[in-house]
Protein backbone atom coordinates (compact mmCIF):
# COMPACT_ATOMS: atom_id res chain seq x y z
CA UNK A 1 -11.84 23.70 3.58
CA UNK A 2 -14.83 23.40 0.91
CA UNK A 3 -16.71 20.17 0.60
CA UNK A 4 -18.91 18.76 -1.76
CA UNK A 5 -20.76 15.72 -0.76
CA UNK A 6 -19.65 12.61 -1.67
CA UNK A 7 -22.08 9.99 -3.18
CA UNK A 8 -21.39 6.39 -1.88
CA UNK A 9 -20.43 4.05 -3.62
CA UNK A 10 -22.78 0.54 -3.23
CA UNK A 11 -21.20 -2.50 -1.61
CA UNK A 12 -22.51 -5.58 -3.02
CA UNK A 13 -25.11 -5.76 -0.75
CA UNK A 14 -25.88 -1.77 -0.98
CA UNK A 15 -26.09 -2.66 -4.83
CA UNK A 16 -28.76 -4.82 -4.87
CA UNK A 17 -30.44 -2.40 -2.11
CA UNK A 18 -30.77 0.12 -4.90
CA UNK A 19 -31.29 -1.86 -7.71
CA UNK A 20 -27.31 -2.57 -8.85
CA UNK A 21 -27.15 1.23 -10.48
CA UNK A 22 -23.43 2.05 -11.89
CA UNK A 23 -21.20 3.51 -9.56
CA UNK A 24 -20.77 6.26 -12.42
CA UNK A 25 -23.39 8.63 -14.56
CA UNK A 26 -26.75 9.53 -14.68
CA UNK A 27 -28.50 6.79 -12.67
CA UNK A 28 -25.65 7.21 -9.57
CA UNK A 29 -27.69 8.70 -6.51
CA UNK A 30 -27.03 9.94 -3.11
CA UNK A 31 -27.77 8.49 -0.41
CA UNK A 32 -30.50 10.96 1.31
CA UNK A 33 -31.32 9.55 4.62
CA UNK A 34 -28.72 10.43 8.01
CA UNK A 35 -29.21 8.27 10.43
CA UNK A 36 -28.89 9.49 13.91
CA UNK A 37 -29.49 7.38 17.37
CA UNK A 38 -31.20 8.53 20.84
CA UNK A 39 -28.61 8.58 24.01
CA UNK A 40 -30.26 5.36 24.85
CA UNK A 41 -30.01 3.94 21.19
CA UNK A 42 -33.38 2.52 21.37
CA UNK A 43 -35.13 4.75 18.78
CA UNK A 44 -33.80 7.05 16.23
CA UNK A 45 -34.08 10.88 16.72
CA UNK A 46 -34.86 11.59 13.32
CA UNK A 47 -38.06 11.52 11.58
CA UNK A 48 -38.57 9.56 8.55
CA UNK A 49 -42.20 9.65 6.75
CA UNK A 50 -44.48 6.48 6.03
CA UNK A 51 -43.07 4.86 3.21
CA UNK A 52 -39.25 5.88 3.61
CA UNK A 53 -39.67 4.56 6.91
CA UNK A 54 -40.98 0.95 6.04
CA UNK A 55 -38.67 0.56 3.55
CA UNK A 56 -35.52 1.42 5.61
CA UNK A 57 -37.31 -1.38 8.40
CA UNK A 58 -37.44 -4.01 6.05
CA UNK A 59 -33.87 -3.16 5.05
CA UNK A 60 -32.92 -2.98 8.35
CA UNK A 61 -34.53 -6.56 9.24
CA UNK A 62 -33.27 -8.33 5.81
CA UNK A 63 -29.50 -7.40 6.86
CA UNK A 64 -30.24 -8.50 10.59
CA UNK A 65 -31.76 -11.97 8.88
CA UNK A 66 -28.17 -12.04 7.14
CA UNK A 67 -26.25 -11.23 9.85
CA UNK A 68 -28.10 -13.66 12.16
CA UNK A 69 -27.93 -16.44 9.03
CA UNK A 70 -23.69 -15.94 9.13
CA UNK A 71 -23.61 -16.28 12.37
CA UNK A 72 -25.30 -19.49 12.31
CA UNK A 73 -22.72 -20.79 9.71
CA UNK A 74 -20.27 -20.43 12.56
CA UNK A 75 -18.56 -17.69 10.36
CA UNK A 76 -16.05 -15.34 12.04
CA UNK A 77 -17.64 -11.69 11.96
CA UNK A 78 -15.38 -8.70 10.63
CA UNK A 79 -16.65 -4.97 9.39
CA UNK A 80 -14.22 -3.53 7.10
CA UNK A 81 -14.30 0.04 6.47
CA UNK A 82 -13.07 1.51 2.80
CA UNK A 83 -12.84 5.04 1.74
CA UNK A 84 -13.99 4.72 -1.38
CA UNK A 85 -14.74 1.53 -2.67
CA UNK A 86 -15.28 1.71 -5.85
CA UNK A 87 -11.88 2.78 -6.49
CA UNK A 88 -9.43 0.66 -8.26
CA UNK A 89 -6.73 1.12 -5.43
CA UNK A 90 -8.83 -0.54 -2.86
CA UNK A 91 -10.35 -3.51 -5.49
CA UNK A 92 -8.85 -6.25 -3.47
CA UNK A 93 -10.89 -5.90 -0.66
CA UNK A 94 -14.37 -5.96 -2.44
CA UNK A 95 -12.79 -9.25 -4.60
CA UNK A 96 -12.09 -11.05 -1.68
CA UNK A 97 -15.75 -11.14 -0.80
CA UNK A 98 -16.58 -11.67 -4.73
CA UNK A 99 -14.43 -14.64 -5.40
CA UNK A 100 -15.24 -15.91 -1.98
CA UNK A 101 -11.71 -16.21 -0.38
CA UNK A 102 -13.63 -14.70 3.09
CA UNK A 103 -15.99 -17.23 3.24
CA UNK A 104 -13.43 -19.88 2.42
CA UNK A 105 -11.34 -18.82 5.71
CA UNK A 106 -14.57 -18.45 7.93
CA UNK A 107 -14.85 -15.14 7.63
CA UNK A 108 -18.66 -13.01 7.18
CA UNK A 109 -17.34 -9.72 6.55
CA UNK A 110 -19.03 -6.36 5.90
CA UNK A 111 -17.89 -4.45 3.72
CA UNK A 112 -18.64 -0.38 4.91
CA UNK A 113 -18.04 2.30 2.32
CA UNK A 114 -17.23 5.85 3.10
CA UNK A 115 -16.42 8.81 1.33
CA UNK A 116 -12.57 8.67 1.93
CA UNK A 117 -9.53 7.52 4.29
CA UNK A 118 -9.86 9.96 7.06
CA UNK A 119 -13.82 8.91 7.68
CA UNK A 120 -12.99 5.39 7.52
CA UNK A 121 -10.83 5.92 10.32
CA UNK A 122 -13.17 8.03 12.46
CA UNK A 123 -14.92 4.77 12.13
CA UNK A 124 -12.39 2.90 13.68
CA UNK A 125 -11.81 5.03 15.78
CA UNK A 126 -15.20 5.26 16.86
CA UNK A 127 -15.67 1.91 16.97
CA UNK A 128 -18.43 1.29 14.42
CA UNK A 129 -15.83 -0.91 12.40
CA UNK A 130 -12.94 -3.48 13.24
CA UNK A 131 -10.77 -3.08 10.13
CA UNK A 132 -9.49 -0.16 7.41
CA UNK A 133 -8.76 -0.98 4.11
CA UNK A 134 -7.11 1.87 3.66
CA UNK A 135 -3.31 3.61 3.56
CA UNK A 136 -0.61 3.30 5.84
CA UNK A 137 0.23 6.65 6.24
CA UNK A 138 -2.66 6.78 8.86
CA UNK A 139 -1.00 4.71 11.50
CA UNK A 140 2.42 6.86 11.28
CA UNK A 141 -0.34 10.14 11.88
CA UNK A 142 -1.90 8.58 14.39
CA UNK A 143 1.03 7.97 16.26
CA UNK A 144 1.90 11.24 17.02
CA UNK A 145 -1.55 11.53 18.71
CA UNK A 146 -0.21 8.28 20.92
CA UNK A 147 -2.86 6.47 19.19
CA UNK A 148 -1.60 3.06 18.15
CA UNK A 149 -2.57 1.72 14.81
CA UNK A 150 -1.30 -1.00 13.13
CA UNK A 151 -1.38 -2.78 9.91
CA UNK A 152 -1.37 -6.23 8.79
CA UNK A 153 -1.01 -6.51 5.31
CA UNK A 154 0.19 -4.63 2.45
CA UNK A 155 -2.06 -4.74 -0.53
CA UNK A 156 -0.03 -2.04 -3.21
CA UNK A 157 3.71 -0.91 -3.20
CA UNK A 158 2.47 2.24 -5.59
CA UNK A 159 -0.11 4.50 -4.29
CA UNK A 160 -1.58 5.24 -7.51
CA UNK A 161 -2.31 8.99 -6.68
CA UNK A 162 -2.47 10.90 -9.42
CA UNK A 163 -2.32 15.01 -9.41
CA UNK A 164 -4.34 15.91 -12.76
CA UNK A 165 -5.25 20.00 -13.71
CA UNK A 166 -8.27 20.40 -15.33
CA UNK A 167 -7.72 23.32 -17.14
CA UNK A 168 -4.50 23.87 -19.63
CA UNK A 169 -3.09 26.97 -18.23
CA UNK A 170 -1.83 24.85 -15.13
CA UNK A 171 1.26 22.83 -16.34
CA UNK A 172 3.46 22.29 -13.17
CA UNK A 173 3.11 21.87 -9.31
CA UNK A 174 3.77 25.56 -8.76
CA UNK A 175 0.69 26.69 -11.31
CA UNK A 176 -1.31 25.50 -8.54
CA UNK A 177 -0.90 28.85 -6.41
CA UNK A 178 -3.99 30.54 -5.79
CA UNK A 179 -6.01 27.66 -7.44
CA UNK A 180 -8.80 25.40 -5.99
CA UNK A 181 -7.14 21.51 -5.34
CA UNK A 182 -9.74 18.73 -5.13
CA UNK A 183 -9.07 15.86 -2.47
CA UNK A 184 -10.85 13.50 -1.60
CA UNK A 185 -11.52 14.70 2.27
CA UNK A 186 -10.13 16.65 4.74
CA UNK A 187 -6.97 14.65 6.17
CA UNK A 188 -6.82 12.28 3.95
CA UNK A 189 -3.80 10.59 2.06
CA UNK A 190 -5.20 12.80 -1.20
CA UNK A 191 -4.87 15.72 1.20
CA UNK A 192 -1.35 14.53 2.61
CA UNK A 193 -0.18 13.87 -1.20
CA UNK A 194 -1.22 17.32 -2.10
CA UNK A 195 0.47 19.28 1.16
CA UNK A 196 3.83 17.02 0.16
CA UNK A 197 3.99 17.75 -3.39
CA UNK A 198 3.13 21.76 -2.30
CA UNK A 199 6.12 21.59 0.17
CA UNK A 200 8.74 19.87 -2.33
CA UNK A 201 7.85 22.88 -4.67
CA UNK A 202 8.29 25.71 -2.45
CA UNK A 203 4.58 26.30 -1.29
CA UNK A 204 2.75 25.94 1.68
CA UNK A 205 -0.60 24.37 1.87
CA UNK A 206 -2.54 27.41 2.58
CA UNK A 207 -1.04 28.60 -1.11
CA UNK A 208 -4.36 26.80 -2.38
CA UNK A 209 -7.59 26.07 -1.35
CA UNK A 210 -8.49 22.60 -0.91
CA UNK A 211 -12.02 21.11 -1.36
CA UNK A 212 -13.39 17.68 -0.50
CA UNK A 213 -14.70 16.34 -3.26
CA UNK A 214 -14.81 12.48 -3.07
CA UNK A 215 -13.37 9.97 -5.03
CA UNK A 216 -16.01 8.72 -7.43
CA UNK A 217 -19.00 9.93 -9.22
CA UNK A 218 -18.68 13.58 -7.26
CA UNK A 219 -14.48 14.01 -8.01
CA UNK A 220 -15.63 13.34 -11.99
CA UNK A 221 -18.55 15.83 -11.78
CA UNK A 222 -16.35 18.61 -9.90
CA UNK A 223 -13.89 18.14 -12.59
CA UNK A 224 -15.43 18.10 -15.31
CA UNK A 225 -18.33 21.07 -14.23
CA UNK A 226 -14.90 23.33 -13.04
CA UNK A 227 -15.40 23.53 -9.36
CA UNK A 228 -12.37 22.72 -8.71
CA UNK A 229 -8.70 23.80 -11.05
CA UNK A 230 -7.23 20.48 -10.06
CA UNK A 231 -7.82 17.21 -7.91
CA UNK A 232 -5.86 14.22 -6.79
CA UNK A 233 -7.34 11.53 -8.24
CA UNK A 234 -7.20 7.48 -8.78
CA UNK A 235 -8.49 5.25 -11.10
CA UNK A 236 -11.03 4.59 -12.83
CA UNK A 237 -12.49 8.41 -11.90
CA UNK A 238 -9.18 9.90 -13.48
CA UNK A 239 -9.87 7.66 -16.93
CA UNK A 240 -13.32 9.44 -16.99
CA UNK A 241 -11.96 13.18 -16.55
CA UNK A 242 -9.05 12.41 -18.93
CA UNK A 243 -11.33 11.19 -21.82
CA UNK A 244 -14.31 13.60 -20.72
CA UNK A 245 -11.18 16.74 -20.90
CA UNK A 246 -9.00 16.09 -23.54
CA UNK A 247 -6.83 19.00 -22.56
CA UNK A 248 -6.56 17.52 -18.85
CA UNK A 249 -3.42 17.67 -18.19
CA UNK A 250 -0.93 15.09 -15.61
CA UNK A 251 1.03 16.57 -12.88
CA UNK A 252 2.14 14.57 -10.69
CA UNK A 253 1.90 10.47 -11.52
CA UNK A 254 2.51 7.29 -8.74
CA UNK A 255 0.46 4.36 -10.61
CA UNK A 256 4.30 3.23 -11.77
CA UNK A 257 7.74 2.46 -10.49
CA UNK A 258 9.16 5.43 -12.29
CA UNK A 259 6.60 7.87 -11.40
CA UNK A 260 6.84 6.59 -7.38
CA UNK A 261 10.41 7.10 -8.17
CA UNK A 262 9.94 10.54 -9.58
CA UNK A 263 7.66 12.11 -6.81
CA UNK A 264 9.30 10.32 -3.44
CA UNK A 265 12.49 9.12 -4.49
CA UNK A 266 12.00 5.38 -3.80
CA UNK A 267 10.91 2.32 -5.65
CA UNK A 268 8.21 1.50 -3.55
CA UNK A 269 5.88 3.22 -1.19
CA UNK A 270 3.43 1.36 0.63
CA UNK A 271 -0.18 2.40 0.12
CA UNK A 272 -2.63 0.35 0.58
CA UNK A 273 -3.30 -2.12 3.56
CA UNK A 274 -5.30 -3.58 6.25
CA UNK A 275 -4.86 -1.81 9.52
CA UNK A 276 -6.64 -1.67 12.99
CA UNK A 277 -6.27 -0.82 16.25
CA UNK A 278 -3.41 -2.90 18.08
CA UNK A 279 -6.25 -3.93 20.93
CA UNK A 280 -7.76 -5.42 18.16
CA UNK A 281 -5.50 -6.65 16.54
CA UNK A 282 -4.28 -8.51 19.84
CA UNK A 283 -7.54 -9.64 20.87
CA UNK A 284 -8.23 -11.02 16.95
CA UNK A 285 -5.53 -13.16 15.92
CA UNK A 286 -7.61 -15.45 14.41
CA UNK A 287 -9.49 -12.84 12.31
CA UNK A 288 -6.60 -11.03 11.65
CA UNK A 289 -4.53 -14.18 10.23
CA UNK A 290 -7.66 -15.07 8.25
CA UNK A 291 -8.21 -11.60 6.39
CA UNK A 292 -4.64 -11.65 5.71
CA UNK A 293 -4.46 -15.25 3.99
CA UNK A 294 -7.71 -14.13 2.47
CA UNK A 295 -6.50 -10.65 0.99
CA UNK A 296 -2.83 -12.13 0.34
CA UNK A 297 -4.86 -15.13 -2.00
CA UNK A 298 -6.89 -12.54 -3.67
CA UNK A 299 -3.71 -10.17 -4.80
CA UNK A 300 -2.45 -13.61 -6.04
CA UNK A 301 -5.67 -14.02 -7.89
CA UNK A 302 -5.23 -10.88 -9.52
CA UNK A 303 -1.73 -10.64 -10.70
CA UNK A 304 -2.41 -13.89 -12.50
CA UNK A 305 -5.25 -13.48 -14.58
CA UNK A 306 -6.06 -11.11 -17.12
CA UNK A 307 -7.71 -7.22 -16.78
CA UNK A 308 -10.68 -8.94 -18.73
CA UNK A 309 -11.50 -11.42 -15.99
CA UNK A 310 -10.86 -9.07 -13.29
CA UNK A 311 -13.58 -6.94 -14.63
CA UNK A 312 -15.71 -9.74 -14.98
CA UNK A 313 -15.24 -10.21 -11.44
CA UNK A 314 -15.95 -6.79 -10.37
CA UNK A 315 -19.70 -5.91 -8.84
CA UNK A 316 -21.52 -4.42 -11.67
CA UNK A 317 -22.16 -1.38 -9.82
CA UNK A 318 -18.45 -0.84 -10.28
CA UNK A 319 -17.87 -1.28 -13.76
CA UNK A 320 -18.04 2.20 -15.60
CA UNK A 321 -19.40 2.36 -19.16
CA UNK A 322 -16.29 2.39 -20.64
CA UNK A 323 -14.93 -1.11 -20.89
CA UNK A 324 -11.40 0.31 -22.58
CA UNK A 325 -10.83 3.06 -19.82
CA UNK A 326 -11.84 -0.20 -17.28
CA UNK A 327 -9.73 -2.16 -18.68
CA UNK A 328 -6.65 0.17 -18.99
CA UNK A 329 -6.69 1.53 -15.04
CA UNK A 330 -7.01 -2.54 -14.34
CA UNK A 331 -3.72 -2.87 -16.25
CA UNK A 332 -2.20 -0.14 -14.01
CA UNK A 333 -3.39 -1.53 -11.26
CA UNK A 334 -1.86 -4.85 -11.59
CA UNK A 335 1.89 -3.62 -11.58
CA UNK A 336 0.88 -1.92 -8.07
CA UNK A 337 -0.27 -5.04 -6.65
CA UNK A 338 2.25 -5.74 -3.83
CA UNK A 339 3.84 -9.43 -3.94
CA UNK A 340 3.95 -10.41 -0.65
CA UNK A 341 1.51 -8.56 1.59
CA UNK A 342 4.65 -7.75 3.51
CA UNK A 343 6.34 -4.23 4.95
CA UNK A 344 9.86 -3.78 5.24
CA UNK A 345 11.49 -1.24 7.88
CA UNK A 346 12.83 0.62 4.71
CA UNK A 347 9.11 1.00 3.11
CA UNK A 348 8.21 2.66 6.43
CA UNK A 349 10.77 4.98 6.69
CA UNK A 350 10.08 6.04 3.68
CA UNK A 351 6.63 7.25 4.26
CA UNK A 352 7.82 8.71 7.61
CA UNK A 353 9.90 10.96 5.87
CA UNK A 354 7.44 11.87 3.14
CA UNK A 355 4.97 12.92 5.61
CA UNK A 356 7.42 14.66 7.57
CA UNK A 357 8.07 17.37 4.47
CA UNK A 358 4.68 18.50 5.36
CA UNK A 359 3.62 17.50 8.48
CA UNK A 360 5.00 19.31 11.85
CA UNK A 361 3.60 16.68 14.03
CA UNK A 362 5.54 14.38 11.90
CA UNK A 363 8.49 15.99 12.32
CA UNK A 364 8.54 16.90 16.16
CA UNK A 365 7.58 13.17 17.53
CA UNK A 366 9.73 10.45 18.04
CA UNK A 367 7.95 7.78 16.29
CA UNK A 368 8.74 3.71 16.90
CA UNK A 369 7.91 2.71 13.33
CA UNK A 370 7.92 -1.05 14.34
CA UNK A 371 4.38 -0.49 16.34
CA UNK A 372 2.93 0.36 12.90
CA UNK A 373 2.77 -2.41 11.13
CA UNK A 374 3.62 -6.64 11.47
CA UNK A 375 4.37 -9.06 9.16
CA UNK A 376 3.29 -11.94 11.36
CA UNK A 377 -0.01 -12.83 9.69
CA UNK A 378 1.98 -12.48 6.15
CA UNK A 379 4.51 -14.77 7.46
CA UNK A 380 2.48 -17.47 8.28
């Protein structure tokens, strides 16, 4: 599988860190420093020269001083891992922390970015984060591995994954053969869309080549330079392509009712939610209840006012330059805000089957559907 690096997008605190650059254009940079720990984590392996180095140790110490300042507020601690924050899809979990609904339930949470859904749950995984923002169809994958995942509230009923081609020969699914499919990582729900919309048109996923490409910044410039023939993309990076290609053209569409309805055959899909681990989960009740009264108030927030004042809200660093493309993929997203926070046994079953089409694991396991997700901190 190609990859491209992905750029991360800044979290509030990341965007002050650089100087509050747009997540989009010229001034977007890379980060350019990998960190890596000794076996006895008390020194890093790496190298880094004079300056770099002081900088990065008063950055370390000012987030320690912030960490150390919640923690003498008597806030509860959570890190929250997103793949890709800056998109639109996963905007209630940076407003939250804008408009202040964590604070207000006790909460001092950390928002992590990474470059997509599969390395946010690595994270997990790994332990170097206690929540995912991030979509459900991970915790039905993960079971099959006898890894049990759970989520705890759902924040879309659309996914809002869009399959767009960037060049006009390539008007249908099946023009894809042969061509190069941008997602935005390796085993992510961008790849998983992609493999089911290949298998419900007759190809296989090794029929293309798929390249990691991000979901921001990188995703617009591999469009737009023609790395990639296609990519499955979300807003507001698919506003940019469309109005930097004119000729772009829409294959496959689940920002609406009609377009989930068209590609899966149900009128809603569950997306995007809060998941962990169940030992977490179990051992976190309080946090867990918290984050969900927190994200619930925040989709609340949302559906009632207007695109305007949810830009407003936004960190600048995720406002593009284009206030009408903002504006419009804010619109979208506001019809995919779920209106309860809550699953359903239907909802699940319908993104066991879609993941079956294309997934063998899928397919073989016997999978208790129940263990993936709970309504009782929506319920509350």
């Amino acid at each position: 599988m190609r990859h491209y690096p992905d750029r991360r997008m800044s979290s509030r605190c990341g965007a002050a860190i650089r100087g509050g650059k747009p997540a989009f254009g010229p001034a977007f940079e890379p980060a350019s420093t990998e960190w890596k720990t000794s076996r006895s984590g008390d020194r890093l392996a790496g190298r880094i020269a004079g300056p770099t180095f002081a900088i990065v140790m008063c950055a370390m110490a000012l987030l320690s001083a912030c960490a150390a300042h919640e923690s003498e507020r008597g806030r509860l601690t959570v890190r929250m891992a997103i793949g890709g924050q800056a998109q639109l899809i996963y905007l209630a979990a940076t407003l939250g922390q804008e408009l202040g609904f964590y604070g207000d339930e006790g909460l001092a949470v950390t928002l992590q970015d990474f470059p997509g859904g599969q390395k946010s749950l690595e994270a997990l995984l790994g332990g170097s984060t206690d929540v995912v923002c991030g979509f459900y169809d991970h915790t039905i994958v993960m079971a099959t591995n006898h890894r049990e995942l759970r989520a705890f509230v759902a924040m879309l009923r659309y996914p809002g994954l869009v399959a767009v081609a960037a060049k006009p020969e390539i008007t249908r699914i099946e023009d894809l053969k042969g061509r190069i499919v941008g997602v935005s990582a390796a085993g992510s729900s961008t790849h998983f869309f992609l493999n089911y919309l290949l298998a419900t048109h007759g190809m296989k996923p090794e029929d293309v080549s798929a390249a990691s490409i991000g979901m921001s910044a990188t995703a617009v410039g591999a469009m737009t330079h023609a790395r990639v023939d296609a990519a499955i993309m979300t807003d507001p990076a698919l506003e940019m392509v469309r109005r930097q290609l004119p000729g772009a053209r829409i294959l496959a569409d689940t920002r609406t009712a009609e377009g989930t309805r068209a590609v899966f055959g149900v009128d809603i899909y569950p997306s995007v939610v809060l998941y962990s681990t169940a030992q977490w989960i179990g051992g976190h009740r309080d946090e867990a209840g918290r984050l969900a009264r927190a994200i619930t108030r925040t989709l609340e927030w949302m559906r009632t006012h207007s695109p305007e004042d949810i830009r407003k809200a936004m960190p600048a660093a995720f406002r593009t330059e284009n206030a009408p493309a903002d504006l419009e993929g804010l619109e979208s997203l506001q019809a995919m805000l779920s209106e309860d926070g809550r699953m359903t046994p239907e909802s699940a079953e319908a993104v066991r089957k879609v993941l079956a089409v294309s997934l063998e694991s899928v397919r073989a396991a016997r999978i208790d559907l129940s263990k993936t997700y709970t309504n009782d901190f929506v319920n509350r």
